[in-house]
PDB file of N, CA and C in Angstrom:
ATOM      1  N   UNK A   1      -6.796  11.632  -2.308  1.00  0.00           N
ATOM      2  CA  UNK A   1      -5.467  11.056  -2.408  1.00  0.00           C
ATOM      3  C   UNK A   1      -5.513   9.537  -2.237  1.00  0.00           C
ATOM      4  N   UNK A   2      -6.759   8.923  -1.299  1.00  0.00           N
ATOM      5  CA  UNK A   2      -6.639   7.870  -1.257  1.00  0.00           C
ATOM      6  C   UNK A   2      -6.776   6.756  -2.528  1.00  0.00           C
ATOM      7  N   UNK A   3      -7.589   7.381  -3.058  1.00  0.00           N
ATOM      8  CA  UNK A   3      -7.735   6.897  -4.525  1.00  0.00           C
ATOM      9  C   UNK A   3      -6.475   6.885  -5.777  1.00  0.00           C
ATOM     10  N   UNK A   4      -6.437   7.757  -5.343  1.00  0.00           N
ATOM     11  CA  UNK A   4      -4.773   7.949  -6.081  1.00  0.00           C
ATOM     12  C   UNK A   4      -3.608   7.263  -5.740  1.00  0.00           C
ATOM     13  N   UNK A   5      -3.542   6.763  -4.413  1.00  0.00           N
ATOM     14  CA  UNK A   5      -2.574   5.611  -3.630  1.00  0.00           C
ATOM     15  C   UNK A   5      -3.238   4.412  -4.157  1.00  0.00           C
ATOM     16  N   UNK A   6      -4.804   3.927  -3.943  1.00  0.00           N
ATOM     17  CA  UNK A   6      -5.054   3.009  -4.682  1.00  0.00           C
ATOM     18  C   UNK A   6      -4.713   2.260  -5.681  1.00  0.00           C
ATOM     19  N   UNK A   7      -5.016   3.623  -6.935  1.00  0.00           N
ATOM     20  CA  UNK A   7      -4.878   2.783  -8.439  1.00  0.00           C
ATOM     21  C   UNK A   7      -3.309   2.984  -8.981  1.00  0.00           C
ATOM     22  N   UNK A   8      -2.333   3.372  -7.975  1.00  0.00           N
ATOM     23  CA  UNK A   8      -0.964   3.004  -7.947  1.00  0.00           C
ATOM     24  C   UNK A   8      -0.305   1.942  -7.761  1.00  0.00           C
ATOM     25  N   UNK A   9      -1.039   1.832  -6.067  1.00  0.00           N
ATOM     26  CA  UNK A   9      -0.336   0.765  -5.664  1.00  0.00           C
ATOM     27  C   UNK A   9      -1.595  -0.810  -6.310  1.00  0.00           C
ATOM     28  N   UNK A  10      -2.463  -0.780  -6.765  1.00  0.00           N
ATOM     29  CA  UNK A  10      -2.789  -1.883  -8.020  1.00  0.00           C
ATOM     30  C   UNK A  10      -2.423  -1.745  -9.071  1.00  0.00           C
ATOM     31  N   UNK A  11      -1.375  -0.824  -9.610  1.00  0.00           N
ATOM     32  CA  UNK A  11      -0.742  -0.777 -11.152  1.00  0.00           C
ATOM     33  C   UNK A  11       0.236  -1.379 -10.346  1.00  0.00           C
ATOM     34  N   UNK A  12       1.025  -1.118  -9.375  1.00  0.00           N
ATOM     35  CA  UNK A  12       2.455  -1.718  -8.756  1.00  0.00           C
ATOM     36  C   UNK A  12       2.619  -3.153  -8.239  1.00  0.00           C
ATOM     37  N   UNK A  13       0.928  -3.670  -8.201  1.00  0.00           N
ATOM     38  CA  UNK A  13       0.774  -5.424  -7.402  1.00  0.00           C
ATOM     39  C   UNK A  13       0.777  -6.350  -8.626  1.00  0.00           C
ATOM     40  N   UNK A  14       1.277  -5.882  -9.967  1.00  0.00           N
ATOM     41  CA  UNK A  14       1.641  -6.727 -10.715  1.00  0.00           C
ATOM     42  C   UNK A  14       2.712  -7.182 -11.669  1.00  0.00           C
ATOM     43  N   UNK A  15       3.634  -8.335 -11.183  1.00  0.00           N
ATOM     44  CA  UNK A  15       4.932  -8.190 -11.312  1.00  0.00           C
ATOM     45  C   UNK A  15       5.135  -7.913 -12.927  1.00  0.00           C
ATOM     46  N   UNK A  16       4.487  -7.889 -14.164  1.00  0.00           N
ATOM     47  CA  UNK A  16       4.605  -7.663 -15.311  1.00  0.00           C
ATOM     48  C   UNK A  16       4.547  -6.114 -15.653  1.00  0.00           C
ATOM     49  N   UNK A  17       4.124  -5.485 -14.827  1.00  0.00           N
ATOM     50  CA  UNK A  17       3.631  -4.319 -14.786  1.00  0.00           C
ATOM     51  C   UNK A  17       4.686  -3.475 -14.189  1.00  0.00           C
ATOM     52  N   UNK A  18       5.382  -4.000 -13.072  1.00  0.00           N
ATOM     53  CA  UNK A  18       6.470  -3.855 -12.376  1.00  0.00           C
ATOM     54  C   UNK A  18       8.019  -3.888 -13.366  1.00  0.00           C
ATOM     55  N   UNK A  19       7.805  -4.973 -14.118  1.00  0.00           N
ATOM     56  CA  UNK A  19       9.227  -4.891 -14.774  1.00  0.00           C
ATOM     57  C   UNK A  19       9.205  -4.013 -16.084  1.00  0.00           C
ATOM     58  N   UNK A  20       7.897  -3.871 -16.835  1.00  0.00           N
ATOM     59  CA  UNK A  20       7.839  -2.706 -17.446  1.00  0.00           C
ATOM     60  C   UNK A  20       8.136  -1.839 -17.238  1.00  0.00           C
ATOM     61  N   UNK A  21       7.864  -1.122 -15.533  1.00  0.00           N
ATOM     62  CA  UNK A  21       8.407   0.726 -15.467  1.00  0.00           C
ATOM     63  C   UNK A  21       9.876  -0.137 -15.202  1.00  0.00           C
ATOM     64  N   UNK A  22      10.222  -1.052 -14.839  1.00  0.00           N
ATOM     65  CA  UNK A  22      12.189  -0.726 -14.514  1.00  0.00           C
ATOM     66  C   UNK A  22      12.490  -0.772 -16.089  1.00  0.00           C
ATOM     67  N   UNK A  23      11.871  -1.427 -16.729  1.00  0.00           N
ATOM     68  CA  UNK A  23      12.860  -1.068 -18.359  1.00  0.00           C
ATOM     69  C   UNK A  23      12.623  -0.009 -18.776  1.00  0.00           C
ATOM     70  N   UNK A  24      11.345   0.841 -18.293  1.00  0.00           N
ATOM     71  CA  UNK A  24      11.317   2.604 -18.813  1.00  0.00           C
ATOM     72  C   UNK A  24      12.139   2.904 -17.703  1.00  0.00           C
ATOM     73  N   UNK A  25      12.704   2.860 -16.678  1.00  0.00           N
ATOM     74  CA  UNK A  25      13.727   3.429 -16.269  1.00  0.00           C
ATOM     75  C   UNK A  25      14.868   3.592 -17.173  1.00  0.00           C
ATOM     76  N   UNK A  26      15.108   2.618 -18.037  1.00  0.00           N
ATOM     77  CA  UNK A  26      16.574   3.456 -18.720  1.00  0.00           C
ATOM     78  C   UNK A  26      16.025   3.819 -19.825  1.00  0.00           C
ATOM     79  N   UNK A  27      15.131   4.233 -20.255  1.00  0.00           N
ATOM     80  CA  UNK A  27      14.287   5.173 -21.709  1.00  0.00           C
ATOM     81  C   UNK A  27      13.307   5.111 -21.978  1.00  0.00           C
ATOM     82  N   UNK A  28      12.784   5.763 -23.025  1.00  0.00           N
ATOM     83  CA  UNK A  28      11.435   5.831 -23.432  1.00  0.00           C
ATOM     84  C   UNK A  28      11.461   4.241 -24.370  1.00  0.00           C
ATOM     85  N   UNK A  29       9.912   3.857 -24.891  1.00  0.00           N
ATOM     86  CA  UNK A  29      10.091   2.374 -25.499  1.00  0.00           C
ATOM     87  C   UNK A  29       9.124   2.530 -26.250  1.00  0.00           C
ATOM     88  N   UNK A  30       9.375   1.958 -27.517  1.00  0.00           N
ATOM     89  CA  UNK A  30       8.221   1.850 -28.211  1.00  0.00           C
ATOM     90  C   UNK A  30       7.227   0.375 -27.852  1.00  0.00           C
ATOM     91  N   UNK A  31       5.564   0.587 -28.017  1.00  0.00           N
ATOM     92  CA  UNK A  31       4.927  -0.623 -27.475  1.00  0.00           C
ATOM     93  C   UNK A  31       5.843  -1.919 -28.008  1.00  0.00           C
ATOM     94  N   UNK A  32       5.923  -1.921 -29.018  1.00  0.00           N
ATOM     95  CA  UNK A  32       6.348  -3.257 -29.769  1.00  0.00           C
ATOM     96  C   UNK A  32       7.601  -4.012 -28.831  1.00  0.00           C
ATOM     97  N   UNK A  33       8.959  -3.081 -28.446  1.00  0.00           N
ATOM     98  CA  UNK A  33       9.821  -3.068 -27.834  1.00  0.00           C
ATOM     99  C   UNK A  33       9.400  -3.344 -26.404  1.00  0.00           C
ATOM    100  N   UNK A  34       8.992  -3.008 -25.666  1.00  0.00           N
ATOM    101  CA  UNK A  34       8.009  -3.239 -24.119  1.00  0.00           C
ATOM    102  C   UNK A  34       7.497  -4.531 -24.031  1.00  0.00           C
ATOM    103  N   UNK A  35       6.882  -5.184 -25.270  1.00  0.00           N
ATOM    104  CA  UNK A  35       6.704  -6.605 -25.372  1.00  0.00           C
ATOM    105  C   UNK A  35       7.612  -7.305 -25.467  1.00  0.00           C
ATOM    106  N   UNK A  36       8.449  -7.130 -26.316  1.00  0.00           N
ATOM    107  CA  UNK A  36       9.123  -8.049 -26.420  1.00  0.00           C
ATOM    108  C   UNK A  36      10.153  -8.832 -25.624  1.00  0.00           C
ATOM    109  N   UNK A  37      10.126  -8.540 -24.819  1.00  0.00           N
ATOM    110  CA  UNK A  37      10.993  -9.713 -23.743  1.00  0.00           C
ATOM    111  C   UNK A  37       9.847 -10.518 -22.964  1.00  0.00           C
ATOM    112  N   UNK A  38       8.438 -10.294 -23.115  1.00  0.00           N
ATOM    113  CA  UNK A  38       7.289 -11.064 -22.123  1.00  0.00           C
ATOM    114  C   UNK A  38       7.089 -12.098 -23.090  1.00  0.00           C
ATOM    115  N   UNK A  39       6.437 -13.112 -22.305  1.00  0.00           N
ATOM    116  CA  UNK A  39       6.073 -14.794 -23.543  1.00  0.00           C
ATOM    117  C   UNK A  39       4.275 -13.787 -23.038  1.00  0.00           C
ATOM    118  N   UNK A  40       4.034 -13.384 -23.591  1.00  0.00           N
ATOM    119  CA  UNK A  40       2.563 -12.988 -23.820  1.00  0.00           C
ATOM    120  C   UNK A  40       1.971 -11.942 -25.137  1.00  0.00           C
ATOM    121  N   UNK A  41       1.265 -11.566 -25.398  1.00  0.00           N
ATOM    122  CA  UNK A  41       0.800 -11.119 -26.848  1.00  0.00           C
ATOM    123  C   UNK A  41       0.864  -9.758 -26.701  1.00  0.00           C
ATOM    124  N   UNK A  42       0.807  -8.885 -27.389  1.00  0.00           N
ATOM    125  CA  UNK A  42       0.739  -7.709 -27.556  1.00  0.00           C
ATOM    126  C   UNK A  42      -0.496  -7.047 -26.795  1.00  0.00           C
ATOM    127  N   UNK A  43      -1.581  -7.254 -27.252  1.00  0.00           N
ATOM    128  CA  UNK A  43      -3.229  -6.869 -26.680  1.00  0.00           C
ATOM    129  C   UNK A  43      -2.699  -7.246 -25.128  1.00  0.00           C
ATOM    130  N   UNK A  44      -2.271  -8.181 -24.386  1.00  0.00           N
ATOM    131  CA  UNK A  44      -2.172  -8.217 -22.814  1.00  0.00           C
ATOM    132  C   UNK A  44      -1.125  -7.366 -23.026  1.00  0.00           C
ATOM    133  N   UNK A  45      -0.125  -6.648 -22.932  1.00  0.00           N
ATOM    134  CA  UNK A  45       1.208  -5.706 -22.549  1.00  0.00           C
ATOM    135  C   UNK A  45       0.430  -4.442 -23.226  1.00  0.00           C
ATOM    136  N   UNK A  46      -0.765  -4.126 -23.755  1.00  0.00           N
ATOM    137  CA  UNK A  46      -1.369  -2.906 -24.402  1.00  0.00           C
ATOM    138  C   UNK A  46      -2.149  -3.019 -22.892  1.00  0.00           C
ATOM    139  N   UNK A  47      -2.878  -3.775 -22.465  1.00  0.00           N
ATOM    140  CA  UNK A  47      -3.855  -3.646 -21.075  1.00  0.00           C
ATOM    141  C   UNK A  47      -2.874  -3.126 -20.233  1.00  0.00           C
ATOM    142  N   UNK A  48      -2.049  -4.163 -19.863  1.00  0.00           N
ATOM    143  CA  UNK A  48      -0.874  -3.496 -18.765  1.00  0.00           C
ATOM    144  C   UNK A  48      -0.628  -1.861 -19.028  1.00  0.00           C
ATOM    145  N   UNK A  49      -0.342  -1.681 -20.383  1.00  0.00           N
ATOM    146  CA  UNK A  49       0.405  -0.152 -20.195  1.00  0.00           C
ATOM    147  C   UNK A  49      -0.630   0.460 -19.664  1.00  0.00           C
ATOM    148  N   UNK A  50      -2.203   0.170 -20.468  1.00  0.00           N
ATOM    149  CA  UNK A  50      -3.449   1.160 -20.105  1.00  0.00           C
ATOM    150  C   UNK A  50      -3.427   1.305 -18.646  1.00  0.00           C
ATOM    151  N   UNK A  51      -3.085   0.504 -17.678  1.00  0.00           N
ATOM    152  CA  UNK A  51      -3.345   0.229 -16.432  1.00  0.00           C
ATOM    153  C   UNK A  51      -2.332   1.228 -15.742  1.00  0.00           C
ATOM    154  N   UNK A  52      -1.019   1.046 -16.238  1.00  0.00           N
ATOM    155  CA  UNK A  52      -0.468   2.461 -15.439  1.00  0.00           C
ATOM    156  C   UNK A  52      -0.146   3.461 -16.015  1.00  0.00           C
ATOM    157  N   UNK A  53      -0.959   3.865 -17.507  1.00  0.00           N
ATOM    158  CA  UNK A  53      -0.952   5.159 -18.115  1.00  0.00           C
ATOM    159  C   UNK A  53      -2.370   5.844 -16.886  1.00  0.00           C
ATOM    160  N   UNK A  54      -3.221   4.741 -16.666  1.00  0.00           N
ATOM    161  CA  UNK A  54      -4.113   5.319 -15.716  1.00  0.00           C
ATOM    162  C   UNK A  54      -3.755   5.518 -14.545  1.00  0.00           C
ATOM    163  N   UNK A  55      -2.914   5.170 -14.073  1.00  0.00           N
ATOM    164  CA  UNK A  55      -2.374   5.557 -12.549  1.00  0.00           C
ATOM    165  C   UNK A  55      -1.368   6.538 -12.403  1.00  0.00           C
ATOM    166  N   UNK A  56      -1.023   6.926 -14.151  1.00  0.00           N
ATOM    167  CA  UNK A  56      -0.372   7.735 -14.292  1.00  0.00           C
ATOM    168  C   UNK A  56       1.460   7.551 -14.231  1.00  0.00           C
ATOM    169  N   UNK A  57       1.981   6.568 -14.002  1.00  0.00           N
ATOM    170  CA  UNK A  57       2.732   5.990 -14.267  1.00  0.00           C
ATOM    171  C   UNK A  57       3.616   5.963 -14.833  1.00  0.00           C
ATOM    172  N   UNK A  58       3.301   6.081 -16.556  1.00  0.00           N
ATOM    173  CA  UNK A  58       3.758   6.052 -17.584  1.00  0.00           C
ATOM    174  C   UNK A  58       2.922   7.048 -18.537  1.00  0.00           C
ATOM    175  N   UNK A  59       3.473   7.301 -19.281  1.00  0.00           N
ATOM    176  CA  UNK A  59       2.953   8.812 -20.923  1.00  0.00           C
ATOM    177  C   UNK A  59       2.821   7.603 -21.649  1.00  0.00           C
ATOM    178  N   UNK A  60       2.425   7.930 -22.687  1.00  0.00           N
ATOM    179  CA  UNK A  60       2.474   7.263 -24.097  1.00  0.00           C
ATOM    180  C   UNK A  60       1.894   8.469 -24.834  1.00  0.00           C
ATOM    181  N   UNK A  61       3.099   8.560 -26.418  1.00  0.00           N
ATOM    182  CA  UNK A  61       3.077   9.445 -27.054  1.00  0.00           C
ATOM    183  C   UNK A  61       3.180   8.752 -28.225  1.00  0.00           C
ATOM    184  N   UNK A  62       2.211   9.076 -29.794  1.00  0.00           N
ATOM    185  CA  UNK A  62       2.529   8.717 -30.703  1.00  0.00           C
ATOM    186  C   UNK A  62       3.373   9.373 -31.603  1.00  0.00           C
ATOM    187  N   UNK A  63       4.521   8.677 -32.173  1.00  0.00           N
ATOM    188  CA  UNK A  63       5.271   9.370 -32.885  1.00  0.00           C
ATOM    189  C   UNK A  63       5.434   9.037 -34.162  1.00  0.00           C
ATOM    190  N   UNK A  64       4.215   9.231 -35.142  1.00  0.00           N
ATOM    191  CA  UNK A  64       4.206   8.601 -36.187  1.00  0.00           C
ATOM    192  C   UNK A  64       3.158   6.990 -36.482  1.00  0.00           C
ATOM    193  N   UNK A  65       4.134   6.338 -37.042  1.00  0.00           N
ATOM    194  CA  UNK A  65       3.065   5.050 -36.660  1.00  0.00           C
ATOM    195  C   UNK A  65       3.596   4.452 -35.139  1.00  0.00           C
ATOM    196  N   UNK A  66       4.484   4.671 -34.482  1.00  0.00           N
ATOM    197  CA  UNK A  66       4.906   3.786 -33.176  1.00  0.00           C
ATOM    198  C   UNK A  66       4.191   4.769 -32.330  1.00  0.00           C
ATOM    199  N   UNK A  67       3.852   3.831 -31.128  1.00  0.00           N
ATOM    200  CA  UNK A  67       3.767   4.416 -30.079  1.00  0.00           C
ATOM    201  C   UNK A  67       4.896   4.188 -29.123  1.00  0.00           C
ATOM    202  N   UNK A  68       5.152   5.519 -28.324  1.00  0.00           N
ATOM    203  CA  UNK A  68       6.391   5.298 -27.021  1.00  0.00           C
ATOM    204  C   UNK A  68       5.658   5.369 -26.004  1.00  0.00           C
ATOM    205  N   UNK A  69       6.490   4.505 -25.108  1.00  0.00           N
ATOM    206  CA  UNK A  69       5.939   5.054 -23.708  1.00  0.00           C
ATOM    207  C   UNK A  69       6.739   5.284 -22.623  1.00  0.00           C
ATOM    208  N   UNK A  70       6.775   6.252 -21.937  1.00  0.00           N
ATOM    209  CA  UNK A  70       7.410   7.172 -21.060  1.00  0.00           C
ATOM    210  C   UNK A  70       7.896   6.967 -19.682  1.00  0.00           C
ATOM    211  N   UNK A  71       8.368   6.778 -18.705  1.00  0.00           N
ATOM    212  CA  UNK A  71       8.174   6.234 -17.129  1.00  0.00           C
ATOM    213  C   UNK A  71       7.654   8.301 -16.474  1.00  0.00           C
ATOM    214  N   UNK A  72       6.385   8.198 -16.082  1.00  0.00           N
ATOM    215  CA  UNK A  72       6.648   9.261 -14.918  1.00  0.00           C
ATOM    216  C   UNK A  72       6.781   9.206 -13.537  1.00  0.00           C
ATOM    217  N   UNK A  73       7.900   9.616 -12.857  1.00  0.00           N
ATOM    218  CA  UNK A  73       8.496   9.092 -12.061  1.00  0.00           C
ATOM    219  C   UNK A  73       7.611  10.150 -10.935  1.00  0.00           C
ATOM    220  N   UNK A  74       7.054  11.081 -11.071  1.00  0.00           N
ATOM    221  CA  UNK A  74       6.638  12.167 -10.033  1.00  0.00           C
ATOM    222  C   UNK A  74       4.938  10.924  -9.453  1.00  0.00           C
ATOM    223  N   UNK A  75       4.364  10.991 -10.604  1.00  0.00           N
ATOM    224  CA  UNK A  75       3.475   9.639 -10.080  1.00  0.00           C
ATOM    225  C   UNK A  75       3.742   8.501  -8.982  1.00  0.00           C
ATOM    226  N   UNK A  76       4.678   8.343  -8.693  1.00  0.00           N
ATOM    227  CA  UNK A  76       5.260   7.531  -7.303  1.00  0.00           C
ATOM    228  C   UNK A  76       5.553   8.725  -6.007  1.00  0.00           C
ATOM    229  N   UNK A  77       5.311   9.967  -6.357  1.00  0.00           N
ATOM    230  CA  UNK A  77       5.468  10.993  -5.401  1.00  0.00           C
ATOM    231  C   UNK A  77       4.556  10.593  -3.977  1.00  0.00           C
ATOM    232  N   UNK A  78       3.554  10.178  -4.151  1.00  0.00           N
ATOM    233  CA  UNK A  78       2.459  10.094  -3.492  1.00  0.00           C
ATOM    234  C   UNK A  78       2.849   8.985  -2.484  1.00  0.00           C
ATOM    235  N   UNK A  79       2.836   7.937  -3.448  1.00  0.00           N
ATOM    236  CA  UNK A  79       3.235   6.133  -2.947  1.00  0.00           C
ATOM    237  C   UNK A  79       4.204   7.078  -1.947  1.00  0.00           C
ATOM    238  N   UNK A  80       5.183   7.396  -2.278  1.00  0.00           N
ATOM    239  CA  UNK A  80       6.519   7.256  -1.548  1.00  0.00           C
ATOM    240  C   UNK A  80       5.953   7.962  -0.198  1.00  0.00           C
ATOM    241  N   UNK A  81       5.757   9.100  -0.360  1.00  0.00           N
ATOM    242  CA  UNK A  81       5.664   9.628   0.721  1.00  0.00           C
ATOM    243  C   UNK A  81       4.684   9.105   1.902  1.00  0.00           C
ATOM    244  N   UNK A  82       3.586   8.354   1.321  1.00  0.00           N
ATOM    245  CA  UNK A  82       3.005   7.312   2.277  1.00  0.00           C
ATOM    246  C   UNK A  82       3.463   6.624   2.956  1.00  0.00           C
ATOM    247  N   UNK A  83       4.729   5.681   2.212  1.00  0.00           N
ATOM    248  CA  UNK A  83       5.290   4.544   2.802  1.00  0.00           C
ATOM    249  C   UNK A  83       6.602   5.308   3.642  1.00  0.00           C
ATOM    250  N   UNK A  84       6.958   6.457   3.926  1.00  0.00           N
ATOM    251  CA  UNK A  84       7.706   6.838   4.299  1.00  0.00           C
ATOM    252  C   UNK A  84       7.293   7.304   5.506  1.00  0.00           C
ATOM    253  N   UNK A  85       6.255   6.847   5.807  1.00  0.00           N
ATOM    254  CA  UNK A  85       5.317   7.282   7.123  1.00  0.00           C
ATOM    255  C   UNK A  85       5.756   6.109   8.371  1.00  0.00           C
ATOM    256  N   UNK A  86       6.476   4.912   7.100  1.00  0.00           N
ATOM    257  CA  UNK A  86       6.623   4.044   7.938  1.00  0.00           C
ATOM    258  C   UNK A  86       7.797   3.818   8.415  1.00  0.00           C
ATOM    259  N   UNK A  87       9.007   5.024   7.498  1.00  0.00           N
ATOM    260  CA  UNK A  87       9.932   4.951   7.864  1.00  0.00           C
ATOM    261  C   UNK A  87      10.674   4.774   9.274  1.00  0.00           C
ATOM    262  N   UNK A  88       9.316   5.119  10.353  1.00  0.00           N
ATOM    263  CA  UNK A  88       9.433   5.597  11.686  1.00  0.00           C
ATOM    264  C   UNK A  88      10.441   4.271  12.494  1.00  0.00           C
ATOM    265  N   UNK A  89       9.981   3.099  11.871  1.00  0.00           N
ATOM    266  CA  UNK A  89      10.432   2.157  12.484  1.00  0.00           C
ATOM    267  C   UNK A  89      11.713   1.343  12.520  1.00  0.00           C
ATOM    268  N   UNK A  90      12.099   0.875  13.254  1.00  0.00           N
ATOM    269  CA  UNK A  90      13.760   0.311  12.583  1.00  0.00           C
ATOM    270  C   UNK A  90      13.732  -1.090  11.871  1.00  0.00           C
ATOM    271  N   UNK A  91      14.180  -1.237  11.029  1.00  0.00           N
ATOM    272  CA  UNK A  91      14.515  -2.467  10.339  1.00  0.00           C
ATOM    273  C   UNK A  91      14.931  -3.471  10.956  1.00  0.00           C
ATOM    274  N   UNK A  92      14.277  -4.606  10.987  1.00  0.00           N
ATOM    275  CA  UNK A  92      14.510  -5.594  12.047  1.00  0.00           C
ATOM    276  C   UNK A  92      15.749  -6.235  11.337  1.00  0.00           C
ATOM    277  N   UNK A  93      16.809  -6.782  12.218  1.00  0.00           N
ATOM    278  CA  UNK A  93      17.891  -7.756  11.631  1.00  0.00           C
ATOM    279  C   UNK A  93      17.244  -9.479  12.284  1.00  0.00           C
ATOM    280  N   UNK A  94      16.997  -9.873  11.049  1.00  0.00           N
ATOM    281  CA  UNK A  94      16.314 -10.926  11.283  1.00  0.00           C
ATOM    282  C   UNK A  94      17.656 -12.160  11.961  1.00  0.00           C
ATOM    283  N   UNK A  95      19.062 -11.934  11.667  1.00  0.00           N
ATOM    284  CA  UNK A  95      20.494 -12.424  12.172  1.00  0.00           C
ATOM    285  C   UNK A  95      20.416 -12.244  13.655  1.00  0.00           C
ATOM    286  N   UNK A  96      19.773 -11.100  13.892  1.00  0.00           N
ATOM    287  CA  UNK A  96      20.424 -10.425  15.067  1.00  0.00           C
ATOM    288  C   UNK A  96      19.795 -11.573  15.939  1.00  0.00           C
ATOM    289  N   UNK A  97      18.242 -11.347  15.872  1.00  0.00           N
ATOM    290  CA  UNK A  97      17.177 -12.068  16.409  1.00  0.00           C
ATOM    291  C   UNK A  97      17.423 -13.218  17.053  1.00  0.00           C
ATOM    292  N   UNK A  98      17.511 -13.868  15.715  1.00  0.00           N
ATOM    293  CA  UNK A  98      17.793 -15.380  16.126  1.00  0.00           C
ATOM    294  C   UNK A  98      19.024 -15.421  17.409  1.00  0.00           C
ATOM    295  N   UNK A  99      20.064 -14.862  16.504  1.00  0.00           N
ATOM    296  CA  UNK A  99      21.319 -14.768  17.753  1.00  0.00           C
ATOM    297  C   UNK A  99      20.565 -14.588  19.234  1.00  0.00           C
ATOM    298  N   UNK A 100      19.991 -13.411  19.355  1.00  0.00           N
ATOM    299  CA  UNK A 100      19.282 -13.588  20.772  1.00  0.00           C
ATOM    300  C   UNK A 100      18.415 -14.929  21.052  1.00  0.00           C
ATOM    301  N   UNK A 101      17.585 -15.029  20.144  1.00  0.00           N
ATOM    302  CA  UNK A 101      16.952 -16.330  20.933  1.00  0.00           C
ATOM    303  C   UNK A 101      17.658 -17.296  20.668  1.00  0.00           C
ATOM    304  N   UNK A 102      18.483 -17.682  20.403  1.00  0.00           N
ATOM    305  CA  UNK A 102      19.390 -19.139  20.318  1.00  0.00           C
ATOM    306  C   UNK A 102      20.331 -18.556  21.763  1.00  0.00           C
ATOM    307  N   UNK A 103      20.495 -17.469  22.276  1.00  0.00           N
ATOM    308  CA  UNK A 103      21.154 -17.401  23.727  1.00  0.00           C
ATOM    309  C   UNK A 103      20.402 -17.532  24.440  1.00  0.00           C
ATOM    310  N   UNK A 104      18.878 -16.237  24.137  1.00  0.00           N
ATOM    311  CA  UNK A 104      17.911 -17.024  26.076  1.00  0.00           C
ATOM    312  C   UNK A 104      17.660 -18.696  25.848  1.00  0.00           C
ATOM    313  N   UNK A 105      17.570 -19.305  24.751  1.00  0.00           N
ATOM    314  CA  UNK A 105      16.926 -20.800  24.855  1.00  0.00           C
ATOM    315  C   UNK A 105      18.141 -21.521  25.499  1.00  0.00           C
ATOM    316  N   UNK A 106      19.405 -21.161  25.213  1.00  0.00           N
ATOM    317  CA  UNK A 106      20.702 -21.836  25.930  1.00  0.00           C
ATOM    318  C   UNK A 106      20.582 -21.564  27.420  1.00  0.00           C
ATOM    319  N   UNK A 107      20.004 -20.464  28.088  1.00  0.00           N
ATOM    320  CA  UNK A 107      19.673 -20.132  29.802  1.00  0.00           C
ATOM    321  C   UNK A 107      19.077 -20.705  30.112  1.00  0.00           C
ATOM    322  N   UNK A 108      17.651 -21.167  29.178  1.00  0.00           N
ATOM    323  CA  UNK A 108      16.831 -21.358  29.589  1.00  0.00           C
ATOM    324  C   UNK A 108      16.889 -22.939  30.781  1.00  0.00           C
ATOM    325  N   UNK A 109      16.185 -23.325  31.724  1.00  0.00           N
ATOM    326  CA  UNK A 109      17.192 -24.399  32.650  1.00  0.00           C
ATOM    327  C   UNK A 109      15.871 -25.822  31.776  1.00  0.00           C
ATOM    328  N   UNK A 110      15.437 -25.888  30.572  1.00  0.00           N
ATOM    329  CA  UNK A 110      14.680 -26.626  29.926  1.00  0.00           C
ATOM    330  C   UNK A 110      15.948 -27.289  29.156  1.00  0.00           C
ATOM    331  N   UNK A 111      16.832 -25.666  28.715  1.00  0.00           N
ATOM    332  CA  UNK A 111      18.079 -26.084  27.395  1.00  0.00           C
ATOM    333  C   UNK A 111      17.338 -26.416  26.390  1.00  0.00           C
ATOM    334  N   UNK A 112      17.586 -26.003  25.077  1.00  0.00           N
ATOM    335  CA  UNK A 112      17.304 -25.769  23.573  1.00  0.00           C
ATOM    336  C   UNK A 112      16.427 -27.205  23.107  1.00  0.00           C
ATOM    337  N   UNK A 113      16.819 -28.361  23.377  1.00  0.00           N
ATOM    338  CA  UNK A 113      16.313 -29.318  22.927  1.00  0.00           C
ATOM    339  C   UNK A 113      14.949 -29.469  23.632  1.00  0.00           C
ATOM    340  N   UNK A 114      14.871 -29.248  24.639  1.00  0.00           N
ATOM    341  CA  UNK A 114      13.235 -29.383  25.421  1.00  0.00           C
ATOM    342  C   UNK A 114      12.314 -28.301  25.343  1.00  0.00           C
ATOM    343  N   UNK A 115      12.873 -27.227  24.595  1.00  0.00           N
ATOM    344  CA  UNK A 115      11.833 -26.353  23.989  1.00  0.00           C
ATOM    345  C   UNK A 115      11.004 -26.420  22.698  1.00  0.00           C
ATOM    346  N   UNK A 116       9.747 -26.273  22.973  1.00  0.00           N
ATOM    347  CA  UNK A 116       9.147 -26.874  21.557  1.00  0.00           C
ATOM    348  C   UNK A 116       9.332 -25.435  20.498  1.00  0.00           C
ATOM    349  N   UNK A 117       9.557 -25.814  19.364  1.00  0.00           N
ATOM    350  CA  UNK A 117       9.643 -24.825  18.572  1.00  0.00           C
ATOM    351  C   UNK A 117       8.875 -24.900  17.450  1.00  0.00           C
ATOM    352  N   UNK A 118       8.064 -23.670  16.533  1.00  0.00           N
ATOM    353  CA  UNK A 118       7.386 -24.232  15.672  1.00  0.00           C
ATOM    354  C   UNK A 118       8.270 -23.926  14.265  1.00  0.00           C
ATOM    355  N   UNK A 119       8.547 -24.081  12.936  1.00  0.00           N
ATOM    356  CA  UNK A 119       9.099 -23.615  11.680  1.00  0.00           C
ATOM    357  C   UNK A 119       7.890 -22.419  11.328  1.00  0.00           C
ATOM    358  N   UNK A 120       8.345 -20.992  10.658  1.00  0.00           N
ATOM    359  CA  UNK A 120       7.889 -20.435   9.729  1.00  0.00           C
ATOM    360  C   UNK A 120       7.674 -20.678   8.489  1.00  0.00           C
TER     361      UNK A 120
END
């Protein structure tokens, strides 16, 4: 399985690759159509598809002279349920946070300005 989380989540670490399955989210596409909204050539968006027809990703079916290609959505079965391992934890409110530390630094008997702070 680990291998199979692998060559998913490296079909998923590339944002071209990424906006391809959301436009097979609303249908099947022929290659030609799949290109055409990228500023890149056909032969690179033919690699991409190969990349998550191998991770399984996406079908491609010929129908004649076009080829379509498919979103399979059960192929993220795996991903998901991994990352849902992490569900365990609570979502930090990054608002909240600050709110707290902008109150202990106001207690603090230094007061906000004599604390060194670094930027993220």
């Amino acid at each position: 399985m680990a291998s199979d989380l692998d060559t998913v989540f490296s079909a998923l670490a590339d944002p071209t690759r990424r906006a391809i399955l959301a436009m097979l989210l609303e249908d099947d596409m022929a290659v030609t159509d799949v290109a055409e909204p990228f500023q890149t050539s056909l032969a690179a968006i033919s690699k991409h598809l190969s990349v998550l027809a191998e991770a399984g990703l996406i079908s491609r079916e010929r129908r004649g002279r076009v080829i379509w290609c498919k979103l399979e959505p059960d192929a993220l079965r795996g991903a998901s349920v991994w990352m849902q391992g992490f569900g365990q934890f609570e979502p930090v409110d990054l608002d909240a946070f600050e709110r707290f530390l902008e109150g202990e630094l106001a207690k603090s008997p230094e007061g906000p300005d004599d604390v060194e702070t670094t930027s993220v």
